[in-house]
Each structure stands twice: as C-alpha cells, then as structure tokens.
Protein backbone atom coordinates (compact mmCIF):
# COMPACT_ATOMS: atom_id res chain seq x y z
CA UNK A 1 -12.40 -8.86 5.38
CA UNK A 2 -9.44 -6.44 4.64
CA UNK A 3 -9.50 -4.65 1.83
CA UNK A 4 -6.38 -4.04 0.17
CA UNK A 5 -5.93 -1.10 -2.61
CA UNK A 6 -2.74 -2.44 -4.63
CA UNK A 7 -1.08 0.56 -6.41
CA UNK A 8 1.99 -0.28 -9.22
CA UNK A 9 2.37 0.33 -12.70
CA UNK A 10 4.48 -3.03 -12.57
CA UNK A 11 1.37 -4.78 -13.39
CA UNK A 12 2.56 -8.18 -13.78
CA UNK A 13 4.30 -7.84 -10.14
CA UNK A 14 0.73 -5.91 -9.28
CA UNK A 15 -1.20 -9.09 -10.14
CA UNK A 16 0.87 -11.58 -8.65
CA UNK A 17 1.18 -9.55 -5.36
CA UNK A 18 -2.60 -9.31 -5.56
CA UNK A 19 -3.38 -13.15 -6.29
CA UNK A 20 -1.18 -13.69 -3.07
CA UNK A 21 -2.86 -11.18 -1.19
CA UNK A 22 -5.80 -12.66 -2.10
CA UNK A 23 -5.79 -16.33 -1.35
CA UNK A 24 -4.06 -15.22 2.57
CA UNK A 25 -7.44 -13.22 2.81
CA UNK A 26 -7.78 -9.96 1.99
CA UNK A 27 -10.24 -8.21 -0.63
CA UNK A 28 -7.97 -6.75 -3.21
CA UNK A 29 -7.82 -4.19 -6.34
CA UNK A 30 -5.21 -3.10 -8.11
CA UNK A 31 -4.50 0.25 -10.12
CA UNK A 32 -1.33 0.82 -11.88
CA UNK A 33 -1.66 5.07 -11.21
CA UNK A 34 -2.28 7.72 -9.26
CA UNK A 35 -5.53 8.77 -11.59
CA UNK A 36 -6.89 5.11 -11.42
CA UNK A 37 -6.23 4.60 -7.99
CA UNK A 38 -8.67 7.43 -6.72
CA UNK A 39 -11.14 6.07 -9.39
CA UNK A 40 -11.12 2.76 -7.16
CA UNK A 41 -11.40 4.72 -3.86
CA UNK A 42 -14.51 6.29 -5.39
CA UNK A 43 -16.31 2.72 -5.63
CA UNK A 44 -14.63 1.22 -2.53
CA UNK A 45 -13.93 2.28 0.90
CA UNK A 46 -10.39 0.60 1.41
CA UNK A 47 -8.64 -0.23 4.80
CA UNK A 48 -4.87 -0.23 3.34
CA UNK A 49 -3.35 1.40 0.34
CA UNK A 50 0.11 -0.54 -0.65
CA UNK A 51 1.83 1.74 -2.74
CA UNK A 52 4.90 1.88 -4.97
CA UNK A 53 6.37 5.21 -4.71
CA UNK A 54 7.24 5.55 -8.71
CA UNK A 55 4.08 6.17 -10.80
CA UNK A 56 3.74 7.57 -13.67
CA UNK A 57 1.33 10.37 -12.78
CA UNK A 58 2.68 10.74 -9.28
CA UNK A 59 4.59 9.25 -6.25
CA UNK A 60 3.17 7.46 -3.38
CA UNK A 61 3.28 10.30 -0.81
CA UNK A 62 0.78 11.71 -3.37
CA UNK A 63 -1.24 8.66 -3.22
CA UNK A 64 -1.93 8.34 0.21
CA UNK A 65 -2.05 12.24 0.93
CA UNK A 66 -5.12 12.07 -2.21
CA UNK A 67 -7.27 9.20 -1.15
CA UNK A 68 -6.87 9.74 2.94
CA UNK A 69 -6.58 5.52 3.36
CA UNK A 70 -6.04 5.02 7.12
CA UNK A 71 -3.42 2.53 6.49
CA UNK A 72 -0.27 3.14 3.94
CA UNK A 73 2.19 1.26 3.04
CA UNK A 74 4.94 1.26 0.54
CA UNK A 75 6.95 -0.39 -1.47
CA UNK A 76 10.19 0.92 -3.23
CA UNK A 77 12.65 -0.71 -5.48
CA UNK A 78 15.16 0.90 -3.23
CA UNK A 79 16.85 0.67 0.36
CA UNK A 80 17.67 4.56 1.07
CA UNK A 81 17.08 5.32 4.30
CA UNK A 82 16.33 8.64 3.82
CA UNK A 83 13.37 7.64 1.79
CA UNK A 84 11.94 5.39 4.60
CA UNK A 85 12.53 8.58 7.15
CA UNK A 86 10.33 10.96 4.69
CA UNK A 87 7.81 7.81 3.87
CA UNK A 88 7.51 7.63 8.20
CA UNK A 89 7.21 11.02 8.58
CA UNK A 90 4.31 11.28 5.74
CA UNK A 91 2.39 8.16 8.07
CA UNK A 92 3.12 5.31 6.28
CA UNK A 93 3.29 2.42 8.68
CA UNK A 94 5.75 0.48 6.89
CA UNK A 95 8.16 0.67 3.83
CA UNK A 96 9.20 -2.53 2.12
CA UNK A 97 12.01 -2.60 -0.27
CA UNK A 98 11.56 -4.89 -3.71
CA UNK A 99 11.42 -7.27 -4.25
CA UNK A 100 9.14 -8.56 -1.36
CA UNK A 101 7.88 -11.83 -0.46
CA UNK A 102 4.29 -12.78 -0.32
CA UNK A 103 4.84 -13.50 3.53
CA UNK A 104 6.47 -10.73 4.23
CA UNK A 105 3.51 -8.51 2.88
CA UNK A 106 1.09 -10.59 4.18
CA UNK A 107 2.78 -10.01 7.51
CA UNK A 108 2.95 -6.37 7.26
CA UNK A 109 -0.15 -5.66 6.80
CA UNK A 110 -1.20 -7.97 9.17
CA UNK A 111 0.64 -6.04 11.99
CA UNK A 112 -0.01 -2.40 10.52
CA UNK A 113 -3.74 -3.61 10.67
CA UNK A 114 -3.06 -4.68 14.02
CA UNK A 115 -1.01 -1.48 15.00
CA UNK A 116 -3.43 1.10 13.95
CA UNK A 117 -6.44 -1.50 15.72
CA UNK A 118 -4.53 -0.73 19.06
CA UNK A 119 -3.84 3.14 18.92
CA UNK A 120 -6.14 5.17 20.81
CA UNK A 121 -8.74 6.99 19.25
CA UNK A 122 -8.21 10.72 19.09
C-alpha cells in the first residue's frame, strides 16, 4: 500500500483530501506544518509527500528538501506558472492548483507513483 504524507494547515480540506485518499487506497497521515510533518516522517517511512506550498513554519520546497520523500507533490491555491517552473525544477513531479478533485489527486499520484516506478535506477 502507498503511503501518502498529507501536508496543509487547511485542516478541514487536509481531512477530507485524506478520507478520499484513503478509501481509493492509499495509507495516509496528515500534518498541518513543516515541524509536524518531519515528526510523522520520523515514525513512518512515506512513499509521497503532497504538499501545500503555504505553511506556517515554512513552504513546500522546504518540506520536501527536509524529509527527502522520493515522491513530491504540490498543491497551491494558485495558477502562476512561474511557481510550477521553480516547484519542477526543485523535483516535484506534479503541481496541482486548488481546489482539486479527489480524482484528479488520486490520479496524480497514481501516475507520479507510476513515473518514478519506471525511471532507471541511478
């Protein structure tokens, strides 16, 4: 099974994401901060981070370059594509803009999962 780390301090949007993540399934925990989102990776080795890039301790380049999660993705309230250039370039797979269906982030991860499953190693 997949395991998901969920990161927003929106944390009625966290727990509904998660509830949908959950019954298409993956294994998923939320944190609503930078802080308490390394306290998860501590007690969990996690396949994908999904991360909003506003926290309030932090962004989600910070995130992902502090708990080393082989698969990133994020999720920002906004479309600018300069954003999703810098997110790329960082190694996010994907950047979804909010609000995002439960399909469509079932289906990214699905094909980031899939994606990094097909790059070579090394």
């Amino acid at each position: 099974m997949t395991r998901v780390l969920l990161v927003d301090d929106e944390t009625d949007l966290a727990d509904l994401m998660a509830s949908q993540l959950t019954r298409a399934g993956f294994e998923v925990r939320c944190a609503d901060a930078l802080l308490s989102a390394e306290a998860a990776n501590l007690e969990t080795k996690f396949d994908v981070l999904v991360t909003d890039l506003h926290l309030p301790d932090g962004d989600g380049v910070d995130v992902a370059r502090s708990l080393k999660i082989p698969i990133c993705l994020a999720l920002t309230g906004s479309s600018v594509e300069a954003d999703a250039k810098r997110l790329i370039s960082e190694g996010f797979a994907m950047v979804l803009v909010k609000p995002v269906t439960s399909a469509r982030l079932v289906a990214a991860i699905h094909d980031a999962v899939a994606a990094a499953a097909a790059r070579p190693i090394g």
